[in-house]
Protein backbone atom coordinates (compact mmCIF):
# COMPACT_ATOMS: atom_id res chain seq x y z
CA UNK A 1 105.32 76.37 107.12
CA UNK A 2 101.68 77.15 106.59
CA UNK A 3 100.85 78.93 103.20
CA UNK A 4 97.68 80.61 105.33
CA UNK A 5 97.48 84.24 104.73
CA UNK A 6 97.56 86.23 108.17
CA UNK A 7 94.35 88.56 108.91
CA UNK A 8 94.90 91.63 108.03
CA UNK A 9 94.03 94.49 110.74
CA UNK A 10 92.66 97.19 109.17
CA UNK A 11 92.45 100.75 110.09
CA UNK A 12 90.33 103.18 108.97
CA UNK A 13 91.83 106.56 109.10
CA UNK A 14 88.75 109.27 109.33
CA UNK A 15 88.56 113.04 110.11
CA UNK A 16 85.03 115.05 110.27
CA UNK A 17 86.23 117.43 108.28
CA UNK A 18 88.06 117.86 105.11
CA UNK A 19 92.08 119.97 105.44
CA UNK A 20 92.71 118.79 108.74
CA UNK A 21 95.78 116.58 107.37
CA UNK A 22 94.36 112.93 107.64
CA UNK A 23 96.40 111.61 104.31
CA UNK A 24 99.44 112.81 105.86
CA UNK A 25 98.63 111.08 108.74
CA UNK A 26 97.48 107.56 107.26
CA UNK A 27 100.90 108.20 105.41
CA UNK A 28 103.38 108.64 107.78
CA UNK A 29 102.08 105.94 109.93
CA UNK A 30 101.61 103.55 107.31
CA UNK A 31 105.23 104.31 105.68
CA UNK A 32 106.30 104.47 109.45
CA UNK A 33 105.20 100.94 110.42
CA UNK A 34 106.79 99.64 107.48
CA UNK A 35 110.47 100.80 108.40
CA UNK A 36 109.66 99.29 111.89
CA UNK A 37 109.47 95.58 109.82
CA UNK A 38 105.98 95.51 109.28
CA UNK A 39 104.02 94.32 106.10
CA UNK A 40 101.59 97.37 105.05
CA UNK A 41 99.20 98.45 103.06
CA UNK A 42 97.86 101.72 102.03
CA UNK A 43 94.06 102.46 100.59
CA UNK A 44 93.04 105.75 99.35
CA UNK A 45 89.42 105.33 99.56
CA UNK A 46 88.75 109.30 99.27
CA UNK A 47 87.20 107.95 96.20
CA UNK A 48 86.11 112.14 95.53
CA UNK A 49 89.90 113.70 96.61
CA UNK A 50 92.74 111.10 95.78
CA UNK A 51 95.92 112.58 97.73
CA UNK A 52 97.54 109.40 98.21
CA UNK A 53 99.57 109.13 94.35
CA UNK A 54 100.75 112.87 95.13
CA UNK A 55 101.57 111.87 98.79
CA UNK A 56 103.36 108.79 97.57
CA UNK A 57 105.26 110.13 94.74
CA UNK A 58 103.56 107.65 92.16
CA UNK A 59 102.43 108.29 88.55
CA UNK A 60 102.11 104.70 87.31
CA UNK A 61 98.75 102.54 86.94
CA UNK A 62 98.62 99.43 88.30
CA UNK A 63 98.74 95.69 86.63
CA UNK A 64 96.91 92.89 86.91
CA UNK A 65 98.16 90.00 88.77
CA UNK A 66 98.90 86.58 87.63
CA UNK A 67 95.96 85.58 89.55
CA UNK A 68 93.95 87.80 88.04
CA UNK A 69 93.66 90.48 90.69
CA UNK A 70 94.72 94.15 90.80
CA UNK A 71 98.62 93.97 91.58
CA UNK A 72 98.92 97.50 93.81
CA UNK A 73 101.86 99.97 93.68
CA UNK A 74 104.85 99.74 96.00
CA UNK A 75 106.69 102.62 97.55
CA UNK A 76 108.22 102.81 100.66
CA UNK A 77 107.72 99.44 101.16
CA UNK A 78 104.10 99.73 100.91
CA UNK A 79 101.23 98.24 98.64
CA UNK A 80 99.37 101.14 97.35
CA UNK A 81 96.14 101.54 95.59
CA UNK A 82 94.13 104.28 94.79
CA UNK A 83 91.46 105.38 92.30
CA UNK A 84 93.78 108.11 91.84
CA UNK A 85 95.94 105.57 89.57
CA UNK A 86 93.28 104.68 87.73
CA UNK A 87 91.86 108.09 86.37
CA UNK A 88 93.79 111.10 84.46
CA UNK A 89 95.87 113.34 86.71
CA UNK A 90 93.12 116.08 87.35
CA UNK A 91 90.06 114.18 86.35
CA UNK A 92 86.76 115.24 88.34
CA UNK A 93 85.69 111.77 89.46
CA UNK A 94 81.68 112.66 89.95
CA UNK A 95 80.03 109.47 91.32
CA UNK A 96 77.21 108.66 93.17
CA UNK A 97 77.44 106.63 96.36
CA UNK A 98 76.39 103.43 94.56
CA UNK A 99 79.42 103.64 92.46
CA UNK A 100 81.80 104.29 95.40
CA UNK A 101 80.94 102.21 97.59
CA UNK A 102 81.42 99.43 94.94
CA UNK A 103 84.70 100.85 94.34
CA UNK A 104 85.73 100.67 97.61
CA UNK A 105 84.11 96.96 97.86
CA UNK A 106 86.29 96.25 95.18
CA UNK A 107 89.57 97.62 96.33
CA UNK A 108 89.42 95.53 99.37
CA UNK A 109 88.34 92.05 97.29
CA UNK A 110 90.08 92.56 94.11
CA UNK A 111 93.33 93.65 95.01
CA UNK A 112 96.10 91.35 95.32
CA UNK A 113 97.26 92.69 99.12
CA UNK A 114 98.88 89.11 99.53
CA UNK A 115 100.31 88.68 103.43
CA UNK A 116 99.74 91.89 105.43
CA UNK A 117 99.44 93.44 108.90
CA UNK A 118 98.32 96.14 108.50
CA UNK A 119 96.14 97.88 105.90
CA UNK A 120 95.59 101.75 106.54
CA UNK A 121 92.48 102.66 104.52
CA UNK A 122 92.25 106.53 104.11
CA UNK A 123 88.98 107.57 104.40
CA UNK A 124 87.15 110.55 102.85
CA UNK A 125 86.42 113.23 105.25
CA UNK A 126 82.35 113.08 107.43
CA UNK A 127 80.27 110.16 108.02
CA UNK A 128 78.72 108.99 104.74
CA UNK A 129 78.49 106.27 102.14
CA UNK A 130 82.73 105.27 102.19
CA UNK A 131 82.56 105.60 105.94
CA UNK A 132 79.66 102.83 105.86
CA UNK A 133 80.25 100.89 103.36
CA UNK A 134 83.83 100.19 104.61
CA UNK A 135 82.23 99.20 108.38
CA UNK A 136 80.24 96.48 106.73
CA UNK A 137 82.11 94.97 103.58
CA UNK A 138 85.51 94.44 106.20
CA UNK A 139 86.02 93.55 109.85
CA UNK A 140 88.08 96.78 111.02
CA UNK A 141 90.47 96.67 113.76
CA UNK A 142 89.92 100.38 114.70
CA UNK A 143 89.42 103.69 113.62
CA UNK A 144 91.97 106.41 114.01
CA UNK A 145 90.68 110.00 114.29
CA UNK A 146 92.89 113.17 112.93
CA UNK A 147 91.47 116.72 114.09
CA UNK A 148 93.31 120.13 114.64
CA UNK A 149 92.80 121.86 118.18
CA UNK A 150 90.02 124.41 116.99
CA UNK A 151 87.01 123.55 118.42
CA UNK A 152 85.04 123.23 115.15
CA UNK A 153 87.44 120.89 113.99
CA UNK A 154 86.93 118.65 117.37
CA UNK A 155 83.04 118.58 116.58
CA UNK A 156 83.31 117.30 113.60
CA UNK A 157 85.28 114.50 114.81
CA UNK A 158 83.90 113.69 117.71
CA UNK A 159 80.95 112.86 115.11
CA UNK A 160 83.17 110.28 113.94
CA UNK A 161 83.66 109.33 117.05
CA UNK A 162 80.21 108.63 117.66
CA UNK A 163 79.99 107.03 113.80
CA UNK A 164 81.98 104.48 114.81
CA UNK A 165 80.90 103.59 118.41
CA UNK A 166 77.53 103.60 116.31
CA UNK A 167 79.02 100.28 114.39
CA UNK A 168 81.07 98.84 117.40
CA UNK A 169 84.06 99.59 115.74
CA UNK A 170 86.64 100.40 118.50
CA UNK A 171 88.69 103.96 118.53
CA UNK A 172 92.45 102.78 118.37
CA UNK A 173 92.91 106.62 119.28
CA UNK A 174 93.10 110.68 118.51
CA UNK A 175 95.74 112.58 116.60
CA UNK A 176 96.08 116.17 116.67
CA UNK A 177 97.04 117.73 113.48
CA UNK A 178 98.58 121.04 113.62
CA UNK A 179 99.01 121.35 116.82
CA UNK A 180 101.53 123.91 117.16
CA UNK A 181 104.32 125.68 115.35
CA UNK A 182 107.75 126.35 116.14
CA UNK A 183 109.25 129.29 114.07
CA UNK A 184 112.61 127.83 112.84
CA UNK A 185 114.65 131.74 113.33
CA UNK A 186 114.09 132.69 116.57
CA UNK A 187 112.47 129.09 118.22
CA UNK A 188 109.29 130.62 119.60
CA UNK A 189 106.06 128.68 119.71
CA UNK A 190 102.65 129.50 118.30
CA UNK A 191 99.59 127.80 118.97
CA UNK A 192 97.97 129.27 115.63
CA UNK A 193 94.59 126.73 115.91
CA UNK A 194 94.65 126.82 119.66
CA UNK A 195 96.10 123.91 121.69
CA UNK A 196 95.32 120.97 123.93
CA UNK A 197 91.99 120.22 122.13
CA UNK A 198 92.91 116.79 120.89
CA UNK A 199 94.25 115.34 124.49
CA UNK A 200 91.20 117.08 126.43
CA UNK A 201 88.62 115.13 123.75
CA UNK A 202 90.34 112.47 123.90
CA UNK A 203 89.79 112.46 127.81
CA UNK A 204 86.61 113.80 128.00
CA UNK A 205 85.22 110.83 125.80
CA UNK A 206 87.65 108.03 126.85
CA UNK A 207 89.56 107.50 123.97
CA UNK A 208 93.32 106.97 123.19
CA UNK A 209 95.44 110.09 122.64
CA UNK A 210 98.11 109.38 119.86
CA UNK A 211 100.09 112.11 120.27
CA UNK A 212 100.30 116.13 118.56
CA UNK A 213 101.69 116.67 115.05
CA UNK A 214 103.25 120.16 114.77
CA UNK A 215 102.31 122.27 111.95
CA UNK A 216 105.93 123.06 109.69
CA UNK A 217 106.28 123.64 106.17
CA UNK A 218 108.74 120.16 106.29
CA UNK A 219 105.66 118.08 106.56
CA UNK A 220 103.60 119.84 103.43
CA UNK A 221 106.79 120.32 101.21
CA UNK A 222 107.35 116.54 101.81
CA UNK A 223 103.22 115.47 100.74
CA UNK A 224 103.94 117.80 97.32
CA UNK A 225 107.25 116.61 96.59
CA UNK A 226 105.61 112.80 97.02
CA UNK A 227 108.53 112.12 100.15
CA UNK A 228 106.39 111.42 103.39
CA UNK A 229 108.49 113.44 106.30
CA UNK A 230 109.29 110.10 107.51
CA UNK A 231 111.12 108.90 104.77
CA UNK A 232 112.90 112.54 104.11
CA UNK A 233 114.25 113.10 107.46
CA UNK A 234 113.89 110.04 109.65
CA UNK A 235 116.00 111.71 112.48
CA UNK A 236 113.63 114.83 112.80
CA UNK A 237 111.71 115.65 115.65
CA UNK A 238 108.92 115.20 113.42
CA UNK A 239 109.67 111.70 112.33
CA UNK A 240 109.93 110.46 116.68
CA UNK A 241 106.27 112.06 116.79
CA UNK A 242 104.97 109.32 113.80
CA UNK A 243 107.23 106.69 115.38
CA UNK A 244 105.63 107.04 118.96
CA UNK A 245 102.39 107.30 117.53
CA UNK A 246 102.78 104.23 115.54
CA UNK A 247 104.08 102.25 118.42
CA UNK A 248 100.71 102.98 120.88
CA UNK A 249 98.86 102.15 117.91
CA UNK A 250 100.39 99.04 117.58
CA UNK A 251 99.56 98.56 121.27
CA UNK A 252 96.43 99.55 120.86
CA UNK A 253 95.20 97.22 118.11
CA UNK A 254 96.83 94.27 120.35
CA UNK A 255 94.85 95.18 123.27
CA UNK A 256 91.92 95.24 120.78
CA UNK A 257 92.32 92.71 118.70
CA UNK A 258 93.77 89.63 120.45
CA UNK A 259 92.55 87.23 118.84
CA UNK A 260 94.19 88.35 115.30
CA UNK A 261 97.79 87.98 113.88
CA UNK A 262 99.65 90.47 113.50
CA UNK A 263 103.59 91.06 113.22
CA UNK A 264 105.60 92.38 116.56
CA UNK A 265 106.63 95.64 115.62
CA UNK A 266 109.77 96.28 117.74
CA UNK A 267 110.14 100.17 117.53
């Protein structure tokens, strides 16, 4: 058996605008995949706003490899790294753009990632310095988009959009964050940020629609408590939306990326 490392496909996860949920999206699909048989890794590259060690449920720092690389963190049968590890719980990282781009250079060099599939890079939120230096220092399989309905929200992402068309890096599809909540006494639903926004976007600008992620106080109290939603109640209604949104983008970076290898996921 060849020793050769397979290519990884990464995938940048972006929003154009910061609260709309994009960590616990890269999350849950990344932790996701993994269950399906997948090898995955996870980059926090919101160099400013590390979520990812509270979202993961990991205090440690990593180690350095035998070979001399950064060995990352493993949860959920992920490889995790984050800057986030690195600094003290709290600390105000305040760099300029130099420094994190080279930071995010060196997360994707000088970590020991070893044999993967997929590497979900979450991005900071707009269009700046992370967003570009990630476009040039790796050859990305896609960006995924996370927006709520609002239409301020969709602006901002449709900027994005329009980021990465700019540097011919293909949208492996939409996700709509928020999208609607069911109250758990009496069943009703509320579209509190309106509803629909995501899908018609996603149409109006020919893009892949991933699916709707509800807004419930599961999915938050799961980020805090460091227990993706995935992992804390696989059977939920909420776990089948990450699962059939990680299947189509499995699809979608095949239909992409044919050329690359890349595990079947069987879902």
């Amino acid at each position: 058996m060849s020793d050769q490392k397979a290519e990884k496909n990464i995938i940048a996860v972006s929003s154009g605008k910061g609260g709309v949920g994009k960590t616990t999206v890269s999350v849950n699909l990344a932790v996701t995949m993994a269950q399906q048989g997948a090898k995955v890794g996870l980059m926090d590259a919101d160099i400013y706003g590390p979520n990812i060690p509270m979202m993961m449920g990991i205090n440690d720092k990593p180690r350095q490899a035998a070979n001399g690389k950064i060995a990352p963190l493993e949860k959920y049968g992920l490889k995790i790294i984050s800057i986030g590890f690195l600094a003290g719980e709290n600390a105000p990282l305040i760099w300029r753009g130099p420094i994190v781009s080279k930071i995010i250079q060196q997360f994707l060099s000088d970590v020991d990632w070893g044999d993967l599939d997929y590497l979900f890079v979450d991005m900071p939120p707009g269009t700046g310095d992370a967003q570009l230096t990630l476009t040039q220092a790796a050859a990305l399989a896609g960006g995924v988009i996370v927006s709520t309905p609002q239409d301020v929200a969709l602006g901002d992402a449709m900027r994005g959009v329009r980021m990465f068309e700019q540097v011919k890096v293909p949208i492996l599809g939409l996700v709509e964050n928020m999208s609607y909540y069911v109250c758990t006494k009496c069943g009703e639903r509320a579209e509190i940020f309106d509803h629909g926004g995501g899908r018609h976007a996603a149409e109006k600008y020919n893009i892949p629609f991933l699916g709707e992620v509800p807004l419930d106080t599961r999915i938050r109290v799961g980020g805090d408590k460091g227990v993706p939603i995935v992992v804390a109640e696989p059977d939920s209604v909420f776990a089948r939306v990450f699962h059939d949104m990680a299947k189509q983008l499995a699809a979608n970076i095949s239909m992409y990326n044919v050329p690359q290898k890349f595990t079947k996921v069987v879902f």
